[in-house]
C-alpha atoms as a PDB file:
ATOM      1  CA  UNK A   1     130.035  34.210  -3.955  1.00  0.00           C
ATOM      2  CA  UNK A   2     130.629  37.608  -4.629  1.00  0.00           C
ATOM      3  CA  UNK A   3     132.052  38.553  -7.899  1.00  0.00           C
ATOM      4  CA  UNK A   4     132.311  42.646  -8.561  1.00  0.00           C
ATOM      5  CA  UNK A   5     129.066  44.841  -8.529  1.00  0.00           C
ATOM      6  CA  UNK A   6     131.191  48.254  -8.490  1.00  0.00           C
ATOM      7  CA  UNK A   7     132.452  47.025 -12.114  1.00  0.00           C
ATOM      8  CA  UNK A   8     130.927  48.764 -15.512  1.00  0.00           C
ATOM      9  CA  UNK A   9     128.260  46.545 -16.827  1.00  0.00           C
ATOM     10  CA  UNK A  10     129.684  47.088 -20.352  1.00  0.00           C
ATOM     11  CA  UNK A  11     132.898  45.884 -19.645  1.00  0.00           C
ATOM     12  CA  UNK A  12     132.867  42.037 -19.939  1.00  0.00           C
ATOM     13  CA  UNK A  13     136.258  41.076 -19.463  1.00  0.00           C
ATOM     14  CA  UNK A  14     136.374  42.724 -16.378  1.00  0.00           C
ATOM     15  CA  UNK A  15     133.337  41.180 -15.448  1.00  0.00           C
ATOM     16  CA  UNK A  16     134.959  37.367 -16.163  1.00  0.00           C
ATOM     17  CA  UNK A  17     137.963  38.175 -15.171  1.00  0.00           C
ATOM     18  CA  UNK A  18     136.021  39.216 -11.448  1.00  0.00           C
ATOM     19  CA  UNK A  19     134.090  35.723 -12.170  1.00  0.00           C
ATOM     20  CA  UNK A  20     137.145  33.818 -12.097  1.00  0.00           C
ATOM     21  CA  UNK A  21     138.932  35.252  -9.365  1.00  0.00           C
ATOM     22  CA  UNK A  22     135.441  34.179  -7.339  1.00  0.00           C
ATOM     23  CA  UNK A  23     135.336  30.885  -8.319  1.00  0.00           C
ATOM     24  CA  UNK A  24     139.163  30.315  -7.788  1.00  0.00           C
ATOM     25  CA  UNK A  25     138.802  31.764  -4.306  1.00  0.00           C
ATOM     26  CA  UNK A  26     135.944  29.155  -3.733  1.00  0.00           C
ATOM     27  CA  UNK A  27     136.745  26.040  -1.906  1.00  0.00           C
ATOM     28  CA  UNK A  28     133.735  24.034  -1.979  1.00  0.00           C
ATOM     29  CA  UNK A  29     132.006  21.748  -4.918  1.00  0.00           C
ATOM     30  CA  UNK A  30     129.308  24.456  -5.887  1.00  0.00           C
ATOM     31  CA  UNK A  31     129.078  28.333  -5.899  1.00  0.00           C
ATOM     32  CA  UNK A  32     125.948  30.394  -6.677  1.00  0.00           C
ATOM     33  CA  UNK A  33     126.222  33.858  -8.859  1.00  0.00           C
ATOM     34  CA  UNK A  34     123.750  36.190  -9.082  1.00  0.00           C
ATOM     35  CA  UNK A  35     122.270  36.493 -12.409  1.00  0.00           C
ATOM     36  CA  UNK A  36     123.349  40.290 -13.725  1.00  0.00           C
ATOM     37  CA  UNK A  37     126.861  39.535 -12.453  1.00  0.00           C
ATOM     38  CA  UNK A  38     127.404  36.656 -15.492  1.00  0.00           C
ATOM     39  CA  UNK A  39     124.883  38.416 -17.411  1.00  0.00           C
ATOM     40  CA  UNK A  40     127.391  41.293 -17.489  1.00  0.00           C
ATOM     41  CA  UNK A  41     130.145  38.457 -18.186  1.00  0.00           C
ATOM     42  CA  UNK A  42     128.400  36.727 -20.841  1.00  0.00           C
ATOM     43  CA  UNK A  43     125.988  39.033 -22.547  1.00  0.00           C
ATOM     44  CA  UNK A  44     124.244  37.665 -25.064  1.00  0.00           C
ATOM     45  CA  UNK A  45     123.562  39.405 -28.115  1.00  0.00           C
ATOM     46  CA  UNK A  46     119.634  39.436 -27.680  1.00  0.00           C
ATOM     47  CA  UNK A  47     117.924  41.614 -24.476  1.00  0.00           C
ATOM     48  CA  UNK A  48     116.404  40.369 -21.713  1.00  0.00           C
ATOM     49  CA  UNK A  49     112.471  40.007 -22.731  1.00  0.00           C
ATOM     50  CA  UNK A  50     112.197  40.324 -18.596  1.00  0.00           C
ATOM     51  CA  UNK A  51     114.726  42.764 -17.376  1.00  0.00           C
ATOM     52  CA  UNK A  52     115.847  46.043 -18.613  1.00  0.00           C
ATOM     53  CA  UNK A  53     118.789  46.098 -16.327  1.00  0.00           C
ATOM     54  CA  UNK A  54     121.184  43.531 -17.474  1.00  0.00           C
ATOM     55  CA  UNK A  55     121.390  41.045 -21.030  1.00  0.00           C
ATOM     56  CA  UNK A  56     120.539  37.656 -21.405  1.00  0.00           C
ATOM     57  CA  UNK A  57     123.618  35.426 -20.579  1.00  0.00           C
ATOM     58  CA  UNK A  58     124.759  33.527 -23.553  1.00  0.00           C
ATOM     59  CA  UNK A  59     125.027  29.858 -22.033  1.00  0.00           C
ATOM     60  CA  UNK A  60     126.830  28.683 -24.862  1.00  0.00           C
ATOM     61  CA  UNK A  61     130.241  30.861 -24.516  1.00  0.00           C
ATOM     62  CA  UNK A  62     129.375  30.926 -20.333  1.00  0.00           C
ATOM     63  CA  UNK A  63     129.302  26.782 -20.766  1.00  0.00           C
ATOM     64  CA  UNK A  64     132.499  26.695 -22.903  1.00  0.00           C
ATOM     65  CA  UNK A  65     134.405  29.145 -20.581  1.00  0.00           C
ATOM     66  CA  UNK A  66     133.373  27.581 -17.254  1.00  0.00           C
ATOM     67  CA  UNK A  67     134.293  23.884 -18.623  1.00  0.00           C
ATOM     68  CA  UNK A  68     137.689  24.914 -19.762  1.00  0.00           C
ATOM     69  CA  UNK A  69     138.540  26.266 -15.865  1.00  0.00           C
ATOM     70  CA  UNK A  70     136.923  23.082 -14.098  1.00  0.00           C
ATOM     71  CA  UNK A  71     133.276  23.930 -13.508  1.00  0.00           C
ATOM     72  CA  UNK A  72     129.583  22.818 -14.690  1.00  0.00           C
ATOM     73  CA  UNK A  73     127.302  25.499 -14.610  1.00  0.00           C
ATOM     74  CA  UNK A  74     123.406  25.767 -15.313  1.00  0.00           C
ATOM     75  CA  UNK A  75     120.605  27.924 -14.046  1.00  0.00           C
ATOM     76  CA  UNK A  76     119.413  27.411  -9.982  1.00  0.00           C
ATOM     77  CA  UNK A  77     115.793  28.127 -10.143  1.00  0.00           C
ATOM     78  CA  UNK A  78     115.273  26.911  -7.077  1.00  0.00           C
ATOM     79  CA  UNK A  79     117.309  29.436  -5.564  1.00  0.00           C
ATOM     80  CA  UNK A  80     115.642  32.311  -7.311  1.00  0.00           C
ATOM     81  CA  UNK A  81     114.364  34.977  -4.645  1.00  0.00           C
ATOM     82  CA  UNK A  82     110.878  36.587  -5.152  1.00  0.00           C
ATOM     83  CA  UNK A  83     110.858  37.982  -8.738  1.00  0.00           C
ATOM     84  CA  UNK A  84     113.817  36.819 -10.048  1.00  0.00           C
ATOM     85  CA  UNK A  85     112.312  34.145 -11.664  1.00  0.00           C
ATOM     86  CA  UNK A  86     113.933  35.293 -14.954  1.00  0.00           C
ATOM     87  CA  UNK A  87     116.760  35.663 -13.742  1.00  0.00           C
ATOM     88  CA  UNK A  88     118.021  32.964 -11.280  1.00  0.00           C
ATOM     89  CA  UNK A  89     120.765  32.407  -9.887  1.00  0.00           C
ATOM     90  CA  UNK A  90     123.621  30.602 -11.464  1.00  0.00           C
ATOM     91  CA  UNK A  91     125.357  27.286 -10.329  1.00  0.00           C
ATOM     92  CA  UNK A  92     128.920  26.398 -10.810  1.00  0.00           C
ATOM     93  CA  UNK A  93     129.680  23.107  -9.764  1.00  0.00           C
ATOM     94  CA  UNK A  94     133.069  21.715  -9.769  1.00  0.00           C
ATOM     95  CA  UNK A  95     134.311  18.951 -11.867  1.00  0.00           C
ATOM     96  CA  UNK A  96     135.368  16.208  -9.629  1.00  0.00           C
ATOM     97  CA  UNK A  97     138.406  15.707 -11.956  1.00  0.00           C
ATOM     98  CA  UNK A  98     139.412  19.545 -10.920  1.00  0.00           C
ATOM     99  CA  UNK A  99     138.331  19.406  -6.979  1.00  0.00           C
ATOM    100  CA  UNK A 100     141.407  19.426  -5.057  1.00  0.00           C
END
């Protein structure tokens, strides 16, 4: 899923709003993001002890946004590449209750 790398990393809203016009385009039951992307959505207020290029997310507002538009999300560790093992992936998976 590609979201918006071109977009300021400061600029949150533009970052969700990018986030939710990827995961509406998506058809399927789960989509991957890369980390920075919902980082840049969801910065938490704390860095990143690991990464000096993008935040920490903040799971708790990224949890209570992605519920309210019909997903489950959580880290994908097992789909981290080679030294991104602070920064995986993220999963969205649908709710069945929103899959049409």
């Amino acid at each position: 899923m590609q979201v918006a790398p071109t977009l300021v990393p400061d600029d949150s809203w533009a970052w969700q709003a990018a986030l939710e016009r990827a995961l509406s385009a998506h058809d399927g039951w789960e989509a991957l993001a890369h980390y920075p992307h919902v980082a840049f959505a969801f910065p938490s207020p704390s860095p990143h002890p690991y990464a000096n290029d993008h935040p920490l997310i903040d799971y708790r507002k990224l949890k209570a946004w992605a519920n309210s538009r019909g997903w489950r999300v959580r880290p994908a560790p097992e789909r981290a590449a080679t030294g991104q093992r602070h920064s995986p992936p993220v999963r969205f998976t649908r709710q069945s209750n929103h899959y049409h």
